[in-house]
Protein backbone atom coordinates (compact mmCIF):
# COMPACT_ATOMS: atom_id res chain seq x y z
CA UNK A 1 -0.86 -58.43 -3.50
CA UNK A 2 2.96 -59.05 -3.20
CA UNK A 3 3.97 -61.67 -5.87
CA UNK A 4 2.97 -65.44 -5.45
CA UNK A 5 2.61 -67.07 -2.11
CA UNK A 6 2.99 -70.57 -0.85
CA UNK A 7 0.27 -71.75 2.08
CA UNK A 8 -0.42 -74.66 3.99
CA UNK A 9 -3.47 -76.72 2.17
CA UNK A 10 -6.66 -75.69 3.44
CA UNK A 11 -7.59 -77.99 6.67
CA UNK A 12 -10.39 -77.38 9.36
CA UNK A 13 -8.56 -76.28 12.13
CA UNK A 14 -10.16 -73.57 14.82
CA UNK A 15 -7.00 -74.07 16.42
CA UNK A 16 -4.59 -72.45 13.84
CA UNK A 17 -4.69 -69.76 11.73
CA UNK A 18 -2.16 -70.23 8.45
CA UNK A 19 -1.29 -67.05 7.22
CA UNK A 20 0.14 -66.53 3.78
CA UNK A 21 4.03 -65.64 3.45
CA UNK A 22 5.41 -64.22 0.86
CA UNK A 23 8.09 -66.42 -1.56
CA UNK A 24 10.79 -63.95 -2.50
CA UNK A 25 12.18 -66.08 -4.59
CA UNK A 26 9.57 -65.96 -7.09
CA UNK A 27 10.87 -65.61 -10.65
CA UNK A 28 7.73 -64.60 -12.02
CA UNK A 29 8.32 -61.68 -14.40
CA UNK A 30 4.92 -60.13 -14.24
CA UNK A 31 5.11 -60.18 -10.77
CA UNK A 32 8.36 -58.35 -10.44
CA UNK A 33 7.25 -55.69 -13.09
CA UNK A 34 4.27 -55.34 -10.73
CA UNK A 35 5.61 -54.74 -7.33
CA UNK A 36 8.43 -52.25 -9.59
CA UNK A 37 5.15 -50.24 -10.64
CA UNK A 38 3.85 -50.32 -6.67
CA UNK A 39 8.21 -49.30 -5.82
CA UNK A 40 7.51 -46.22 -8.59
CA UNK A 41 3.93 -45.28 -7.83
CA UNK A 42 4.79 -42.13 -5.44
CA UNK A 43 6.78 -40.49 -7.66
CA UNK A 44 4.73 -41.18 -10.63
CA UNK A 45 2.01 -40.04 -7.97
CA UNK A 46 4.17 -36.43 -6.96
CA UNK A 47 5.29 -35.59 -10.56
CA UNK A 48 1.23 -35.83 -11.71
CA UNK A 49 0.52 -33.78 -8.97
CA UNK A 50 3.05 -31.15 -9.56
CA UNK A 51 2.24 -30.44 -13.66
CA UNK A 52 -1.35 -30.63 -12.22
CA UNK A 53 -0.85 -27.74 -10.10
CA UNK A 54 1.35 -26.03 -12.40
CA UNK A 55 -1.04 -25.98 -15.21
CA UNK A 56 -3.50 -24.80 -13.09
CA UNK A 57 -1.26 -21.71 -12.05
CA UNK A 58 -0.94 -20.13 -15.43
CA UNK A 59 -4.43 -19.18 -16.03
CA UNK A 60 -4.85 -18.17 -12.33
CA UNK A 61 -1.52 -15.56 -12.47
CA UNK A 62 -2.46 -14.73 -15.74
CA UNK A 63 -5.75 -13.97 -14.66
CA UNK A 64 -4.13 -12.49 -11.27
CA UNK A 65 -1.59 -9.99 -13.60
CA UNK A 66 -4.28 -9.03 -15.99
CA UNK A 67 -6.64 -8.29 -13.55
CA UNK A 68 -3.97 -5.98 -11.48
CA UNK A 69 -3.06 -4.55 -14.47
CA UNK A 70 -6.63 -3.05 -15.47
CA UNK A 71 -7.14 -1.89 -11.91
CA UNK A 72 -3.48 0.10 -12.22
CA UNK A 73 -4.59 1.63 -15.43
CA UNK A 74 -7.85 2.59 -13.59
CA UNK A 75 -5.86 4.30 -11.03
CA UNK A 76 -2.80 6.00 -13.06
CA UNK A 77 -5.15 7.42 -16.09
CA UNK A 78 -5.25 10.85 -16.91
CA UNK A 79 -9.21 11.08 -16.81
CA UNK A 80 -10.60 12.71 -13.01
CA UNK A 81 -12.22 10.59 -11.14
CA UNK A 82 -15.21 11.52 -10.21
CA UNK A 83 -18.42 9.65 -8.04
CA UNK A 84 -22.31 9.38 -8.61
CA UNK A 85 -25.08 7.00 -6.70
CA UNK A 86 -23.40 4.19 -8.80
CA UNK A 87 -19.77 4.62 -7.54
CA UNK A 88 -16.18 6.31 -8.87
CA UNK A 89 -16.17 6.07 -12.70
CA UNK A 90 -13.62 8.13 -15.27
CA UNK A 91 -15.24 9.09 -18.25
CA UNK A 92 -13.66 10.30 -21.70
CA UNK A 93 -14.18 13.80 -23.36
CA UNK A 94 -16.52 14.43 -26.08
CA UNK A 95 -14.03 15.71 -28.55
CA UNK A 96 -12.20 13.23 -30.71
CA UNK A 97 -8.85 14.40 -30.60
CA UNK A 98 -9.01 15.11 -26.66
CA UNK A 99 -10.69 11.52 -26.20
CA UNK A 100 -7.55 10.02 -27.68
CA UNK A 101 -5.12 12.20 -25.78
CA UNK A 102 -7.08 11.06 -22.58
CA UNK A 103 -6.73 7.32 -23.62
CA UNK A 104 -9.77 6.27 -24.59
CA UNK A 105 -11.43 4.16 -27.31
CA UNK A 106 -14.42 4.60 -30.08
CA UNK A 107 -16.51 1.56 -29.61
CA UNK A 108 -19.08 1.34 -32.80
CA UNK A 109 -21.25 -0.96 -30.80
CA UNK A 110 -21.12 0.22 -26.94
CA UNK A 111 -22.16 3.40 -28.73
CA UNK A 112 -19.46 6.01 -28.15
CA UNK A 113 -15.83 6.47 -26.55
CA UNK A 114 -14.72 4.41 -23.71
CA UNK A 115 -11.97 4.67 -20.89
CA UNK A 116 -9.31 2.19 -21.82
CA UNK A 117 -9.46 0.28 -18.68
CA UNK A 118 -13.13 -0.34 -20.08
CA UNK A 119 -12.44 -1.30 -23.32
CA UNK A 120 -12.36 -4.76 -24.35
CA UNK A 121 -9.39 -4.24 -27.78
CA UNK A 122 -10.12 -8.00 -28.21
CA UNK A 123 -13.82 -8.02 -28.40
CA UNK A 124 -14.44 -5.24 -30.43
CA UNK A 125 -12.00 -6.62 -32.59
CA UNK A 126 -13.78 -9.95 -33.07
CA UNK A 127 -17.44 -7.95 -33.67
CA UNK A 128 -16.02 -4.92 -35.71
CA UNK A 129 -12.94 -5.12 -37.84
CA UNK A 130 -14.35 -6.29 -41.74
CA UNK A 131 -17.81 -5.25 -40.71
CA UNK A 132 -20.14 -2.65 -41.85
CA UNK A 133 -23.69 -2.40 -40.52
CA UNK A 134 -25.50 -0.10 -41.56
CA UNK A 135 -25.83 3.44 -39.98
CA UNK A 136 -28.31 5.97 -41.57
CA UNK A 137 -29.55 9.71 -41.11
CA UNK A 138 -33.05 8.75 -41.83
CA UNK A 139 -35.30 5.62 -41.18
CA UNK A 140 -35.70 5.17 -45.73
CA UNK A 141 -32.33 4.05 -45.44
CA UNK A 142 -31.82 6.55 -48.14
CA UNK A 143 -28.80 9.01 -46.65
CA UNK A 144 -26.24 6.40 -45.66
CA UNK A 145 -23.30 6.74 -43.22
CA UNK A 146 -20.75 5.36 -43.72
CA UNK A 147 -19.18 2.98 -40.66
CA UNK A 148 -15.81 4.46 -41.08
CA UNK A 149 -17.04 7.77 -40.62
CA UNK A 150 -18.97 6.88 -37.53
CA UNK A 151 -15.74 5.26 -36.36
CA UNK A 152 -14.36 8.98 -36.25
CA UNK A 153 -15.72 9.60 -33.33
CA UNK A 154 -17.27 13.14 -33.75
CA UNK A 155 -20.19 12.50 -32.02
CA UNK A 156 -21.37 16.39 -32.39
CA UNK A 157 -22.36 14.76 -36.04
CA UNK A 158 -25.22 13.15 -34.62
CA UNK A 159 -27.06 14.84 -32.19
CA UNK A 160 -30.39 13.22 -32.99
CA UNK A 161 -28.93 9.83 -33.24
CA UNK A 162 -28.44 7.70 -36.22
CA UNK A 163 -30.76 4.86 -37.63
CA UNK A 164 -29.46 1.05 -38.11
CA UNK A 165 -30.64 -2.00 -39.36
CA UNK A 166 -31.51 -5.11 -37.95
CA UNK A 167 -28.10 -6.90 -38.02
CA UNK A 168 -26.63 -3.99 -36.18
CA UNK A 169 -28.89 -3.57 -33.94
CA UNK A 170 -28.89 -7.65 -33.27
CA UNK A 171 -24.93 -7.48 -33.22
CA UNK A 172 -24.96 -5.04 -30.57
CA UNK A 173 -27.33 -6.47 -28.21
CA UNK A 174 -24.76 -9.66 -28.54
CA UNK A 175 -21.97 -7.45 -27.96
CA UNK A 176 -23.33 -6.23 -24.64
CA UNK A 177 -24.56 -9.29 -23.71
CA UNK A 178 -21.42 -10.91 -23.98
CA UNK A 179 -19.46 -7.64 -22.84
CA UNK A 180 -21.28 -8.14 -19.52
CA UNK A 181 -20.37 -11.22 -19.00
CA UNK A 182 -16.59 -10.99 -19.84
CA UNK A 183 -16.37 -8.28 -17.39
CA UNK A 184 -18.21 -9.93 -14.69
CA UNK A 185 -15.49 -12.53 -15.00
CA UNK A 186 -12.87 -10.55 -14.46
CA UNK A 187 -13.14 -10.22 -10.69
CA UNK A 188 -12.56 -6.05 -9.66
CA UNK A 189 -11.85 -5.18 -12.92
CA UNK A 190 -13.73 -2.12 -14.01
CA UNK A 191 -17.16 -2.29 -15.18
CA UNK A 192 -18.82 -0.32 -18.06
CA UNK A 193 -21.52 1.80 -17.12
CA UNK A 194 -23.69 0.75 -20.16
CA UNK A 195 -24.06 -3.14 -18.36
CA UNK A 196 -25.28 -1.70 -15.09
CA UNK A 197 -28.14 -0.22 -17.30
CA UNK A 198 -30.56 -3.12 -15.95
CA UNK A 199 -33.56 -1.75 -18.79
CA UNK A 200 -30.90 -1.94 -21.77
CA UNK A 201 -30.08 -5.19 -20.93
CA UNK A 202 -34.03 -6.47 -20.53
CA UNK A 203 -34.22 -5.30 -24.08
CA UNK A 204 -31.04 -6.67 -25.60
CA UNK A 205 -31.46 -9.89 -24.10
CA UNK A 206 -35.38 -10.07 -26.11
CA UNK A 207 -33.67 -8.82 -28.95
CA UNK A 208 -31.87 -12.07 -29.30
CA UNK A 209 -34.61 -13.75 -29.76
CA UNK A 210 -36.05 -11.58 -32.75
CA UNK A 211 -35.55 -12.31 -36.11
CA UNK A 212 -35.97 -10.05 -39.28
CA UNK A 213 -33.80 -9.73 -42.35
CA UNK A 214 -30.52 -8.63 -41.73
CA UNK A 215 -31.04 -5.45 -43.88
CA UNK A 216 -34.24 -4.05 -42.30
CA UNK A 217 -33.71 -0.84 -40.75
CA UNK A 218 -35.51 -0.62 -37.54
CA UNK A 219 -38.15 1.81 -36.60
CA UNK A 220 -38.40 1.82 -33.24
CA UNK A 221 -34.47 2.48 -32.26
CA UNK A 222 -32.02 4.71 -32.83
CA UNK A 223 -28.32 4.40 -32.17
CA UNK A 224 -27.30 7.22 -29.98
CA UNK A 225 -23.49 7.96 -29.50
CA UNK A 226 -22.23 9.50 -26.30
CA UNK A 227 -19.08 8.95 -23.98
CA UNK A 228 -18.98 6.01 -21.64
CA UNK A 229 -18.00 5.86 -18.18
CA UNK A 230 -15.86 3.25 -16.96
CA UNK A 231 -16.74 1.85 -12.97
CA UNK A 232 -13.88 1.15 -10.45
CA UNK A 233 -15.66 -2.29 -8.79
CA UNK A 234 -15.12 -0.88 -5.30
């Protein structure tokens, strides 16, 4: 409504039809500050709309660069491509030193060396760093290995795996779990061979739902370390 308006007094007349008419010289202060809020409305309206769809463009271009980013480090790695009944994957070596050189990752809880285009820095971060969980040449806990050493990479070490407790085992069912799902979310971004393993998965996600103390070594799982392969999402 457009500020106060003067009209006939109501009569009974089928023959007329009074129509209200605006009084422009209506000094009412409320009512000018109103129609200056309807006067400022479509820019109000635009400048909204604009931050809106700004903020909304950082996380997409950020998602956009990141995203174009793994898939060029996918493409311009050192590591041969090669192709099984899954698709094109790179894969690191099994020696430390040439692992490195070829630009891959130890990750303690995927269980071996990864492709950096597959490794998530900021994940294993959160789940590793100030940690130790408990690795072990036999299942009586009683010849220790130490989680730095493990984090050496020399696989060779442990051919017949190595034996963990509960709390590693449980942290690295969560790891995977929520390794998957980051990576799904990061649309064509390569994909970590160890979360197309559909049985792994089965059993990590009923893992979650066990609970024994954190120090119990488990005796029906071993922690085997091998290199990873890293998928190109074709």
């Amino acid at each position: 409504m457009m500020g106060s308006f003067l009209t006939k007094s109501s009569r009974h007349d089928s023959g007329k039809t009074y129509i209200a008419i605006p009084n422009p010289e209506s000094g009412n202060p409320s009512d000018l500050r109103s129609r200056e809020r309807h006067r400022r409305l479509p820019t109000t309206v635009v400048v909204v709309s604009v931050t809106a769809v700004l903020i909304l463009l950082v996380p997409v271009s950020y998602f956009l660069f990141a995203t174009s980013m793994q898939s060029s480090a996918f493409n311009h790695t050192t590591l041969r491509h090669q192709r099984d009944d899954k698709g094109t994957f790179i894969a690191c070596p099994e020696d430390p030193e040439s692992a490195r050189k070829s630009g891959c990752s130890f990750d303690l809880l995927a269980n071996g060396w990864v492709p950096d285009p597959c490794f998530d820095a900021e994940m294993h971060h959160d789940f590793v760093d100030g940690k130790d969980y408990g690795f072990f040449e036999d299942r009586n806990g009683k010849h220790r290995v130490h989680q730095d050493t493990v984090m050496e990479g020399d696989n060779s070490r442990y051919p017949h795996g190595l034996w963990v407790t509960f709390e590693e085992h449980h942290t690295h069912c969560r790891y995977l779990v929520n390794g998957s799902i980051r990576a799904v979310s990061r649309l064509h971004a390569p994909f970590l061979d160890v979360y197309l393993d559909r049985d792994h998965m089965i059993h990590c996600y009923g893992v979650l739902g066990e609970n024994r103390a954190s120090s119990h070594i488990e005796t029906y799982v071993k922690a085997f370390f091998e290199s990873r392969k890293c998928y190109l999402r074709d």
